[in-house]
C-alpha atoms as a PDB file:
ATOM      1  CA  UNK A   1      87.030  84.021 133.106  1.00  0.00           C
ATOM      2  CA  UNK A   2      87.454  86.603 130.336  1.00  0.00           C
ATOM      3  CA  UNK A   3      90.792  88.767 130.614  1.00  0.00           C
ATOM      4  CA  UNK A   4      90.629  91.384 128.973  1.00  0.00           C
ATOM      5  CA  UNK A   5      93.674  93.558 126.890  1.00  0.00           C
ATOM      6  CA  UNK A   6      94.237  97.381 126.618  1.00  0.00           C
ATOM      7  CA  UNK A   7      96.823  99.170 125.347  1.00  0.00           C
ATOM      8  CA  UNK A   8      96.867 102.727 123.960  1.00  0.00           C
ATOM      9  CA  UNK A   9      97.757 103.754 120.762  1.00  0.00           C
ATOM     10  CA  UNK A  10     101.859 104.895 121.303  1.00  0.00           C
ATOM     11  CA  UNK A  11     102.474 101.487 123.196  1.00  0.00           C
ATOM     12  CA  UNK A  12     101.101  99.675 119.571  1.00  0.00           C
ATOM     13  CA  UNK A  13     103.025 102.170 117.921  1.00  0.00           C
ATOM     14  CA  UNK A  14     106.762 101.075 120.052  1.00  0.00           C
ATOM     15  CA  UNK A  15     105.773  97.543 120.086  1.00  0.00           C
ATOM     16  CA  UNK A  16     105.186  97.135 115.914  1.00  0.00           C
ATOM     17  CA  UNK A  17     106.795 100.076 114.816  1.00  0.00           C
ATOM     18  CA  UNK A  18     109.887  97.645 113.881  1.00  0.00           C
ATOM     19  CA  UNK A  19     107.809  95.837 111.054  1.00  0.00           C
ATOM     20  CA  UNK A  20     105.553  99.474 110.411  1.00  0.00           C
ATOM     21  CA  UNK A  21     102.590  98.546 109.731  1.00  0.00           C
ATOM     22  CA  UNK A  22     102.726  94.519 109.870  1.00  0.00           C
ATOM     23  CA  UNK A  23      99.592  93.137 111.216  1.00  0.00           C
ATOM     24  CA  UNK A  24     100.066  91.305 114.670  1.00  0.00           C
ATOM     25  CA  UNK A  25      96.568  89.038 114.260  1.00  0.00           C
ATOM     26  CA  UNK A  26      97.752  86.444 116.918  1.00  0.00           C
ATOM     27  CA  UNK A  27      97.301  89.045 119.171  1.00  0.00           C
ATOM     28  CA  UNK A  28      93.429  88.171 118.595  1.00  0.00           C
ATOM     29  CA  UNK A  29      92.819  85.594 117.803  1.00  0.00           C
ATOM     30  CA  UNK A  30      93.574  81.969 119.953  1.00  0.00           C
ATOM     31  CA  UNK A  31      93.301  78.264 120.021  1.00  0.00           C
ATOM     32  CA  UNK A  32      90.146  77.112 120.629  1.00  0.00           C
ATOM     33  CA  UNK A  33      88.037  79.982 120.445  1.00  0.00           C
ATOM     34  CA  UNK A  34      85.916  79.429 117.554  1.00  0.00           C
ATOM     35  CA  UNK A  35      84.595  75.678 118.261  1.00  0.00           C
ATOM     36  CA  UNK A  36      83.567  77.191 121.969  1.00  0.00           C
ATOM     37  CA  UNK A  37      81.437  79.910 120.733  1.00  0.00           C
ATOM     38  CA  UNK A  38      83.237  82.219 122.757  1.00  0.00           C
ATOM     39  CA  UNK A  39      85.040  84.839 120.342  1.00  0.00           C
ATOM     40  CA  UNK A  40      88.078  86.770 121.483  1.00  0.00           C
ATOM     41  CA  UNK A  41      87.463  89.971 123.572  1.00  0.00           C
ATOM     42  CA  UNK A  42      89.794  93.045 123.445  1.00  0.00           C
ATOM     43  CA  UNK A  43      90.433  95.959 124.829  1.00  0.00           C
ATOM     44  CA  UNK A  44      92.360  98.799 122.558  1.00  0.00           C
ATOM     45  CA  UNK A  45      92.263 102.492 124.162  1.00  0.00           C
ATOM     46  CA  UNK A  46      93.618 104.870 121.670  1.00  0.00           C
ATOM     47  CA  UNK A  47      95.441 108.161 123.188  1.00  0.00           C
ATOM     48  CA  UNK A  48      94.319 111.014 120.956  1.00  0.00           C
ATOM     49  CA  UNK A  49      95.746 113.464 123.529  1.00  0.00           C
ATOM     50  CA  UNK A  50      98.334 116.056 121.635  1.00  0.00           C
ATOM     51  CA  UNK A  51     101.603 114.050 121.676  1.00  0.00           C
ATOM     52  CA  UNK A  52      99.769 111.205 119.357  1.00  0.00           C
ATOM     53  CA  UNK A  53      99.872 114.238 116.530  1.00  0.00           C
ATOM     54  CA  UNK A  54     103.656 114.146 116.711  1.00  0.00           C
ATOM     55  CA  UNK A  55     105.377 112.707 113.905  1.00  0.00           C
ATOM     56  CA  UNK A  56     108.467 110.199 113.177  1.00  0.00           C
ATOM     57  CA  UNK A  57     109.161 108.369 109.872  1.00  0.00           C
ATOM     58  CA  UNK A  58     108.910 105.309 109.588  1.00  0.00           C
ATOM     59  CA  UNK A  59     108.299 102.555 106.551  1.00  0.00           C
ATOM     60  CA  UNK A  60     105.385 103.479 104.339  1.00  0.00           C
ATOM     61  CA  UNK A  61     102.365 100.565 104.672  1.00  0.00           C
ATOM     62  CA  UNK A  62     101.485  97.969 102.418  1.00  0.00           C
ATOM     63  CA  UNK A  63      99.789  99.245  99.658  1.00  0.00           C
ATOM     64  CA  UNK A  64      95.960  97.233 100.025  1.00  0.00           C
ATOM     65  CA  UNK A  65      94.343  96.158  96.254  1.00  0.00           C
ATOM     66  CA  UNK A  66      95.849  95.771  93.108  1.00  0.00           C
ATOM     67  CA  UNK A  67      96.681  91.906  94.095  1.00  0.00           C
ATOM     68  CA  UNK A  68      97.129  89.517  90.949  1.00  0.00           C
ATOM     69  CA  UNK A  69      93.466  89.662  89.737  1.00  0.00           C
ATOM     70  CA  UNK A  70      91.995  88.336  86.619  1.00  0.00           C
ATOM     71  CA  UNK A  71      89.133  90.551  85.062  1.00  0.00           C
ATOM     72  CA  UNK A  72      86.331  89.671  87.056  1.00  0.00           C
ATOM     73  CA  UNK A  73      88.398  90.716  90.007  1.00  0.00           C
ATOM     74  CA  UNK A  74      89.373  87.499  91.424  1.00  0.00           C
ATOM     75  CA  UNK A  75      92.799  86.171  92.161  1.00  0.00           C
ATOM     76  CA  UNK A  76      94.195  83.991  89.790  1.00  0.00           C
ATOM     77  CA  UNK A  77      94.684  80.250  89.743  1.00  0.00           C
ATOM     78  CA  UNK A  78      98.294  79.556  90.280  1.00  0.00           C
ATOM     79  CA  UNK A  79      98.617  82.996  92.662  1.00  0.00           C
ATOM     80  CA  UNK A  80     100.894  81.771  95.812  1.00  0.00           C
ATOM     81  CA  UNK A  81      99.225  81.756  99.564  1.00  0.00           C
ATOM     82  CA  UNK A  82     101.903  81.905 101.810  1.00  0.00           C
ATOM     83  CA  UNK A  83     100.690  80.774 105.150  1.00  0.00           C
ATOM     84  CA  UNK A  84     102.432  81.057 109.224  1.00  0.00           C
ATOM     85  CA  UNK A  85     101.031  80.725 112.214  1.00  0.00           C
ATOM     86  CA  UNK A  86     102.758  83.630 113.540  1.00  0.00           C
ATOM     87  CA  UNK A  87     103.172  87.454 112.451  1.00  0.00           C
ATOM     88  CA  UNK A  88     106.706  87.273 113.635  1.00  0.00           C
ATOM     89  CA  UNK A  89     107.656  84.626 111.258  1.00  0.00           C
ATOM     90  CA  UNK A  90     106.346  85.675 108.572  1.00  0.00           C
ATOM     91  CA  UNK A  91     107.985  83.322 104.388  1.00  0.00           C
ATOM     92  CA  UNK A  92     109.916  85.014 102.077  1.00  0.00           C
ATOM     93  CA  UNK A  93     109.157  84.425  98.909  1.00  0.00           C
ATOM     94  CA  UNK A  94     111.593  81.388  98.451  1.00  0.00           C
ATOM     95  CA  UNK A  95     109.635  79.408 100.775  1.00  0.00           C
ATOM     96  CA  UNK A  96     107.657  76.034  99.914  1.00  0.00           C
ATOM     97  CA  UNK A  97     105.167  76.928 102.941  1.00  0.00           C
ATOM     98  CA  UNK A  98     102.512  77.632 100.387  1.00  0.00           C
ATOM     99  CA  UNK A  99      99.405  76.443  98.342  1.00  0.00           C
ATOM    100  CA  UNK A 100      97.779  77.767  95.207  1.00  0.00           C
ATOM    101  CA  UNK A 101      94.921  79.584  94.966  1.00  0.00           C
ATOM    102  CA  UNK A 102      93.139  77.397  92.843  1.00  0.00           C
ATOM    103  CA  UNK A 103      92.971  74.727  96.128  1.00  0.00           C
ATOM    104  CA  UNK A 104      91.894  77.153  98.165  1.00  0.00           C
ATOM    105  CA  UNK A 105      88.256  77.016  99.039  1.00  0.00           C
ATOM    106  CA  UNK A 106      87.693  79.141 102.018  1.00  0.00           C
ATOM    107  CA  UNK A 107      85.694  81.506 100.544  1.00  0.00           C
ATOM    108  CA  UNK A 108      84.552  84.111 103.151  1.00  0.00           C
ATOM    109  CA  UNK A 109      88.569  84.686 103.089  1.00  0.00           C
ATOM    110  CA  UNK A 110      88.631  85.479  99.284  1.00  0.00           C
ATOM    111  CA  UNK A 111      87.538  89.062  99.578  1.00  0.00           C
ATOM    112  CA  UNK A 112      89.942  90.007 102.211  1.00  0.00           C
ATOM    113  CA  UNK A 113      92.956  88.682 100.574  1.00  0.00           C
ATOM    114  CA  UNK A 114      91.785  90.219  96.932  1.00  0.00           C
ATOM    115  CA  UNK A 115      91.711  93.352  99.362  1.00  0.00           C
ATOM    116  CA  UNK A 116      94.098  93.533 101.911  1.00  0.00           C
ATOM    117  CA  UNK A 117      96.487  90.537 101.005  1.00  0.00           C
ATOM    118  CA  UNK A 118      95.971  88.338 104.100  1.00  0.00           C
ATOM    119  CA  UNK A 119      93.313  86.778 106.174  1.00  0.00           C
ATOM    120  CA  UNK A 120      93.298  84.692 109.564  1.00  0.00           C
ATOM    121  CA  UNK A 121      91.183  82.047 110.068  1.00  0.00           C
ATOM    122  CA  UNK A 122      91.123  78.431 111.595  1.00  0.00           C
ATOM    123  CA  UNK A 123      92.527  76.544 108.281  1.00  0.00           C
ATOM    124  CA  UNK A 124      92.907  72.926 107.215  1.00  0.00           C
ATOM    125  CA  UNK A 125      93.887  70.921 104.209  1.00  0.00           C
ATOM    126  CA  UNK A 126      91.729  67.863 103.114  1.00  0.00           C
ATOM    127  CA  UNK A 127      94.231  64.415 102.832  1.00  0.00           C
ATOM    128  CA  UNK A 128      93.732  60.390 103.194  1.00  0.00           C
ATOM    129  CA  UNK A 129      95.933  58.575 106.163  1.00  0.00           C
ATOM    130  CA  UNK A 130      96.045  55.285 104.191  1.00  0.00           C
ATOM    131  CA  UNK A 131      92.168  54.989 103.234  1.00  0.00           C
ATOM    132  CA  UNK A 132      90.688  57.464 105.876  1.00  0.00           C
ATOM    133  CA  UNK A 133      89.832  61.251 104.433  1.00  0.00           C
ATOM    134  CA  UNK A 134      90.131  63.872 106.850  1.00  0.00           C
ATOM    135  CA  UNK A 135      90.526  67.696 107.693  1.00  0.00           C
ATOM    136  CA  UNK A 136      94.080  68.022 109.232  1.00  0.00           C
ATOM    137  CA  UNK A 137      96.143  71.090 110.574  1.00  0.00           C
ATOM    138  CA  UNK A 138      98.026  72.714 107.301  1.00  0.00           C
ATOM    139  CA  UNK A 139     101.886  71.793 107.480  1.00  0.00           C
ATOM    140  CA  UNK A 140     104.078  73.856 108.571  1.00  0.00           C
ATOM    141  CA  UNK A 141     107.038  73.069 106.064  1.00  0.00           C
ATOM    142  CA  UNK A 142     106.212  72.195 102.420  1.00  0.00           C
ATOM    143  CA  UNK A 143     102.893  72.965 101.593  1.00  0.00           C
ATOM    144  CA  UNK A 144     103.288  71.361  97.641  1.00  0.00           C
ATOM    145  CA  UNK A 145     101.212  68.276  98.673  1.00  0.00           C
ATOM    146  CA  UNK A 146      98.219  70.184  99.998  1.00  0.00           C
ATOM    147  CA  UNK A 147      95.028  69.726  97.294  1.00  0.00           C
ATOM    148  CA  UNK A 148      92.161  71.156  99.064  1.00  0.00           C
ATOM    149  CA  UNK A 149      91.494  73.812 101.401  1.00  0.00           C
ATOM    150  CA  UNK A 150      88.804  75.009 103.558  1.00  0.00           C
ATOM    151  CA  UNK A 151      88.132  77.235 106.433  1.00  0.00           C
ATOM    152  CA  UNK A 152      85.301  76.958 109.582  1.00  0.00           C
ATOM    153  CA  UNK A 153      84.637  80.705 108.781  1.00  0.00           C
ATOM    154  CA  UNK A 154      82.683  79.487 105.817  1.00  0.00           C
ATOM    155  CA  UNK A 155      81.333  76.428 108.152  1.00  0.00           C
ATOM    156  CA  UNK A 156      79.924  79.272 110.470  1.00  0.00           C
ATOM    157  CA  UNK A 157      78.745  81.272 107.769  1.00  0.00           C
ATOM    158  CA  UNK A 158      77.075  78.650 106.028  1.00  0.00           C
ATOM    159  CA  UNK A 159      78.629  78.989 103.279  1.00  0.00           C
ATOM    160  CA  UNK A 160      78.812  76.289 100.918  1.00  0.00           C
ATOM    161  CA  UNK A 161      80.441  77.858  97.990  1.00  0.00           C
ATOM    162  CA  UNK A 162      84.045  76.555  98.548  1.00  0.00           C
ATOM    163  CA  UNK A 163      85.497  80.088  96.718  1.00  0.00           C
ATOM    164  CA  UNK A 164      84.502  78.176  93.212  1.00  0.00           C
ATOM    165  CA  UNK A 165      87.719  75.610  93.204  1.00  0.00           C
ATOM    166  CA  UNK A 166      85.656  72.003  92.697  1.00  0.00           C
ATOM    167  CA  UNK A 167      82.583  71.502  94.505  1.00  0.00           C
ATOM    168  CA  UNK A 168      80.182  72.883  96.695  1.00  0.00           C
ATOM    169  CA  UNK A 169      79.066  71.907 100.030  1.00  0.00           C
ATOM    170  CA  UNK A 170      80.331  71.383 103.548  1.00  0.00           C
ATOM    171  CA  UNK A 171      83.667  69.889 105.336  1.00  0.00           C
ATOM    172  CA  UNK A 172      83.054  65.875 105.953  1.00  0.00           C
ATOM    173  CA  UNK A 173      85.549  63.654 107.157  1.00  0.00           C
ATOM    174  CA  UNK A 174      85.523  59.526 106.279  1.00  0.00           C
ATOM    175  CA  UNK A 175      84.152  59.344 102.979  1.00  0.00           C
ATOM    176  CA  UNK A 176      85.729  58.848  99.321  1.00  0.00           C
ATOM    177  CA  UNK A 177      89.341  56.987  98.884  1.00  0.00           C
ATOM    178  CA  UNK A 178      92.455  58.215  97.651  1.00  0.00           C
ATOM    179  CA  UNK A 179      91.691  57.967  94.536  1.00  0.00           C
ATOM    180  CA  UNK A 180      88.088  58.867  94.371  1.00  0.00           C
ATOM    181  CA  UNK A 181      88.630  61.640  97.267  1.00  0.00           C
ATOM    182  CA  UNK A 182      84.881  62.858  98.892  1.00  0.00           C
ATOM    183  CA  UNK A 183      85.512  66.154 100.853  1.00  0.00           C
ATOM    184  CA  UNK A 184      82.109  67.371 101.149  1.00  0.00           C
ATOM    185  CA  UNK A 185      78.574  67.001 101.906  1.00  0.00           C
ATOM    186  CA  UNK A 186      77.034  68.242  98.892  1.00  0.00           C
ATOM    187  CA  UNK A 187      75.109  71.408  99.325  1.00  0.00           C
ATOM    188  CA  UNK A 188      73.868  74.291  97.022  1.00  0.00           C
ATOM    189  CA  UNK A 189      71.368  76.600  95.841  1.00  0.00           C
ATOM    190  CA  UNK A 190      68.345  74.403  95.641  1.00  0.00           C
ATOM    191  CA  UNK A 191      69.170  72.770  98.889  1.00  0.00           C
ATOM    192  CA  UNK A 192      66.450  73.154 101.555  1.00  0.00           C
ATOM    193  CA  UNK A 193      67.458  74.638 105.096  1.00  0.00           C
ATOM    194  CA  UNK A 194      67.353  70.786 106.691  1.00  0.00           C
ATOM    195  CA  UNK A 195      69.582  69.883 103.883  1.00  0.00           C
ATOM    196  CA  UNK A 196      71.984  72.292 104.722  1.00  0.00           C
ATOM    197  CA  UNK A 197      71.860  72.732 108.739  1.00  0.00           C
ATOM    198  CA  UNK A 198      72.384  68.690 108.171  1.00  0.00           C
ATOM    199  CA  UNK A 199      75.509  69.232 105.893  1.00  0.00           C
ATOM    200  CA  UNK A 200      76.512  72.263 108.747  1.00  0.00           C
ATOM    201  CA  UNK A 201      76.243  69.442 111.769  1.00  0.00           C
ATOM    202  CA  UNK A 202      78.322  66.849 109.738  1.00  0.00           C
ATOM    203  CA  UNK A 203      81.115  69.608 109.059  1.00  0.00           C
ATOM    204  CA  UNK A 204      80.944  70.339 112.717  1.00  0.00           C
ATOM    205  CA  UNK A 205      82.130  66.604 113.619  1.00  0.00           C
ATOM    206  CA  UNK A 206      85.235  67.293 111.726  1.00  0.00           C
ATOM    207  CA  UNK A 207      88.217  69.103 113.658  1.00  0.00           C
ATOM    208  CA  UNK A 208      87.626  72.321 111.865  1.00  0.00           C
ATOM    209  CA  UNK A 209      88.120  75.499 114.551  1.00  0.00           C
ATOM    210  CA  UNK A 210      90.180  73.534 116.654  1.00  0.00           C
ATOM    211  CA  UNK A 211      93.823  73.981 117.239  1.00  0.00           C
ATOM    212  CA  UNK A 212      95.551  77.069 115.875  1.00  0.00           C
ATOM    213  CA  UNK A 213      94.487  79.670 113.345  1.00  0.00           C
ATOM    214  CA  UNK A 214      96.677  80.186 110.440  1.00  0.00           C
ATOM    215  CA  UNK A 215      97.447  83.759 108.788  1.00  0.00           C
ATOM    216  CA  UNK A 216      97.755  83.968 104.567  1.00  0.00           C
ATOM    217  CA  UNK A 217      99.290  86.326 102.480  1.00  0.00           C
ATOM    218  CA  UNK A 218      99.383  86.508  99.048  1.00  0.00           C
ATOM    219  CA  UNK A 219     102.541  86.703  96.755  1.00  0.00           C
ATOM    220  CA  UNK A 220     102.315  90.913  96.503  1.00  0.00           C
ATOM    221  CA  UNK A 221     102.220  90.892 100.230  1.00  0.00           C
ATOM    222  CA  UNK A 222     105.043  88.600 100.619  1.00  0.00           C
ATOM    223  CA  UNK A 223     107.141  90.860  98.353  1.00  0.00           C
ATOM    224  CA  UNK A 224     106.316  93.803  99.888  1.00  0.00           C
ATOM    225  CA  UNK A 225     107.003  92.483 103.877  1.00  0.00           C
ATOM    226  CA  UNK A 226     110.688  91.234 102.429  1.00  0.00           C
ATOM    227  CA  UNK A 227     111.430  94.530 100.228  1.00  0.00           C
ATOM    228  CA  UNK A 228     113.078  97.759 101.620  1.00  0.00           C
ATOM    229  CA  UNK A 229     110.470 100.095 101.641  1.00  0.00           C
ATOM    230  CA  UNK A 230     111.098 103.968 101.114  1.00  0.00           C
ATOM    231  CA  UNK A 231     109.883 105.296 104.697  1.00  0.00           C
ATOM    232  CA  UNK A 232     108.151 108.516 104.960  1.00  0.00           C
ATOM    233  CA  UNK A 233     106.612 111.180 108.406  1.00  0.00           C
ATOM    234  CA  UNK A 234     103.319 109.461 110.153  1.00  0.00           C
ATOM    235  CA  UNK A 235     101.789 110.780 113.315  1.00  0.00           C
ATOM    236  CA  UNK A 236     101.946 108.264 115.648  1.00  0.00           C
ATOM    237  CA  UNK A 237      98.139 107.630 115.793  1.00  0.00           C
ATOM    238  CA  UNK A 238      97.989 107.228 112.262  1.00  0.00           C
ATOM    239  CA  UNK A 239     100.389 104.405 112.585  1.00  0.00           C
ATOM    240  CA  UNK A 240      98.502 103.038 115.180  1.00  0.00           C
ATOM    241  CA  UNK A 241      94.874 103.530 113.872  1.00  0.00           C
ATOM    242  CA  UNK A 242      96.762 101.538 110.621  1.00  0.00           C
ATOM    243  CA  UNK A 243      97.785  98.885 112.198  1.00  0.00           C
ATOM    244  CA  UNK A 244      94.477  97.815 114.465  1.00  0.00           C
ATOM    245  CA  UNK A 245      92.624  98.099 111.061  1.00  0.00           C
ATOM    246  CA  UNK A 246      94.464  95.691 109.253  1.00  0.00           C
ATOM    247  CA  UNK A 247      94.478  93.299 112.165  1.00  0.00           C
ATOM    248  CA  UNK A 248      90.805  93.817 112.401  1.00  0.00           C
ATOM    249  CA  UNK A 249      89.219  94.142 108.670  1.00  0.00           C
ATOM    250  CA  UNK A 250      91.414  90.576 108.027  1.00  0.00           C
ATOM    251  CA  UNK A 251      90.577  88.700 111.298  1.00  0.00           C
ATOM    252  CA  UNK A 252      86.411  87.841 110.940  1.00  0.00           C
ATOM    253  CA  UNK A 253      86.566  85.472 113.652  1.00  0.00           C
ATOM    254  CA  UNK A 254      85.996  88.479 115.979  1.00  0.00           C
ATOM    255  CA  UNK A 255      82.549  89.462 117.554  1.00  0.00           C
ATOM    256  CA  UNK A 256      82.729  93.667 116.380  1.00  0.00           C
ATOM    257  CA  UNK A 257      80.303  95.991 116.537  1.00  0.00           C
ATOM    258  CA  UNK A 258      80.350  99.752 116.868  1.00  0.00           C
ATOM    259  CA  UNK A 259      78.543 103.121 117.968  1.00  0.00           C
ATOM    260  CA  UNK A 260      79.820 105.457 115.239  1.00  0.00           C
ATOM    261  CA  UNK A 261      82.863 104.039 113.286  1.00  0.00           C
ATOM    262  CA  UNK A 262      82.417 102.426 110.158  1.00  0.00           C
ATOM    263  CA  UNK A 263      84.982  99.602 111.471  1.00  0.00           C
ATOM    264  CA  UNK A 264      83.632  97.111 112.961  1.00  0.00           C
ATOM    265  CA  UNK A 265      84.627  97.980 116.922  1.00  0.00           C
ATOM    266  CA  UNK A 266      82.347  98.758 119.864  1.00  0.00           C
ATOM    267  CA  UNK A 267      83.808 102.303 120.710  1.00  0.00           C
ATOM    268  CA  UNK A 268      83.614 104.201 124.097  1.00  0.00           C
ATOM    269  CA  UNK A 269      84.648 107.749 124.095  1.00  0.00           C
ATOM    270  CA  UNK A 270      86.384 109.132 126.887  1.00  0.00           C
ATOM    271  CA  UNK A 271      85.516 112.609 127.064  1.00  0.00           C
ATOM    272  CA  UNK A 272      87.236 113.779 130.020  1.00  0.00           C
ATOM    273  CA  UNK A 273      90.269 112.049 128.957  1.00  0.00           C
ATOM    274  CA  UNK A 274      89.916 112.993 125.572  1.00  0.00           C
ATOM    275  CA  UNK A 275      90.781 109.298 124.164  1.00  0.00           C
ATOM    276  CA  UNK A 276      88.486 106.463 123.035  1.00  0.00           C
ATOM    277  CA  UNK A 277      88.255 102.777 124.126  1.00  0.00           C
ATOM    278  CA  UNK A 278      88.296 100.105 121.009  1.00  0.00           C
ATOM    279  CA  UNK A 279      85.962  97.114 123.002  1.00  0.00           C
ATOM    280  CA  UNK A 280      86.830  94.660 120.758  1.00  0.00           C
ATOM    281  CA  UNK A 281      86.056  90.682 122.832  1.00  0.00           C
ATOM    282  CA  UNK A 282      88.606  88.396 123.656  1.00  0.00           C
ATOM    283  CA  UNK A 283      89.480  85.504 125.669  1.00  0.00           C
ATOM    284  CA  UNK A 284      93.203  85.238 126.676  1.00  0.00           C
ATOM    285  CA  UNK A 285      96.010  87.380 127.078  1.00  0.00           C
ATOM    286  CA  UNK A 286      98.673  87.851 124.729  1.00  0.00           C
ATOM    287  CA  UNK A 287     101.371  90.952 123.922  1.00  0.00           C
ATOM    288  CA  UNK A 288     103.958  90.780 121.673  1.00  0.00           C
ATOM    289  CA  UNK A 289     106.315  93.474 121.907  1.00  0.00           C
END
């Protein structure tokens, strides 16, 4: 049965107000969702009666772009991805719970963390137990050891790029050795659409979308999250209006759509009321708060 979430815009200002302007994406996104085909469903009614124009100050928000780019616009090699499971427990900078960009190869993530400085998505690392290659969950301690990453957004997608770091194709456990490691079915531009929908299948037999999604940030983010920030006045549905679009422009996994906004949302305006329902879809229930 799908439950469904709604909240308006004040009670997401009083329950994230604390971290101003921190996203909050496990609010969205939950084990298990992506493999079933059934993408999280949520309900966000923003409040723009008169007392969402009053103001209070509060820290100013992470300041998107401007991440550490090379000239073609794309985030350098040995850039830091700092990766949680959880919003609320979030590495400083001094943590090993990271990888370099230059593993990474989840590339429907690249744009939104050249953009924003984080993306959520169901994440693994590729490793051999003994002789056996396979996609496991991304530890949750040191993250030194990790030497290739992938995401099932780009599975989904079809997309067989692999954000440019060694090879492109698809996800496949049980091939290669330890020392001649074989991550992928091969796959690129002059592959037919049976080559790839086979490549797509094999990924699919890996564990990819299963378990739970993991959040990165990049090094600038990281920073800022830690730093005292100068705080400045905000109405409160600014603040509010802020914080659902970072959650949502850095969480793709989500089925959006919309009537009017140029964010991806399916939006119902209230008229009576004078407020507007976010129908975004989800599948559980979960506040934090």
């Amino acid at each position: 049965m799908i439950k469904l979430i709604s909240f308006s815009s004040l009670f997401a200002v009083l329950c994230l107000s604390a971290n101003s302007f921190a996203d909050d994406t496990e609010l969205y996104v939950f084990e298990s969702t992506a493999r079933s085909g059934s993408r999280p469903q949520v309900l966000i009614i923003f409040d723009t009666s008169g007392s969402m124009d009053s103001n209070f100050k509060t820290d100013t928000p992470y300041v998107r772009g401007d991440e550490n780019v090379d000239k073609g616009g794309t985030l350098k090699p040995k850039t830091k991805l700092f990766y949680t499971r959880s919003s609320s427990n979030i590495p400083n900078s001094s943590s090993k719970q990271f990888f370099l960009h230059e593993v990474n190869g989840c590339d429907v993530g690249e744009k939104y963390l050249q953009d924003y400085g984080m993306f959520t998505g169901y994440i693994r690392e590729h490793k051999y137990v003994g002789e056996n290659g396979t996609w496991s969950e991304i530890p949750l301690t040191d993250g030194s050891g990790i030497t290739q990453v992938d995401c099932y957004e780009d599975i989904a997608e079809k997309n067989y790029y692999n954000n440019n770091t060694n090879f492109w194709g698809f996800p496949v456990d049980g091939l290669g050795t330890s020392a001649t490691p074989i991550r992928y079915t091969a796959a690129n531009n002059s592959s037919t659409p049976a080559q790839i929908d086979d490549a797509v299948a094999k990924a699919k037999l890996t564990n990819f979308g299963i378990g739970q999604p993991i959040t990165l940030y990049t090094e600038k983010y990281i920073n800022w999250y830690h730093s005292s920030k100068v705080q400045k006045n905000y109405s409160r549905l600014e603040i509010a209006q802020r914080v659902i679009e970072d959650t949502i422009v850095t969480t793709p996994g989500l089925i959006l759509g919309f009537r009017y906004l140029t964010i991806m949302m399916v939006i119902t305006v209230m008229v009576g009321e004078l407020f507007m329902e976010y129908l975004l879809l989800m599948k559980h229930q979960k506040t934090n708060c």
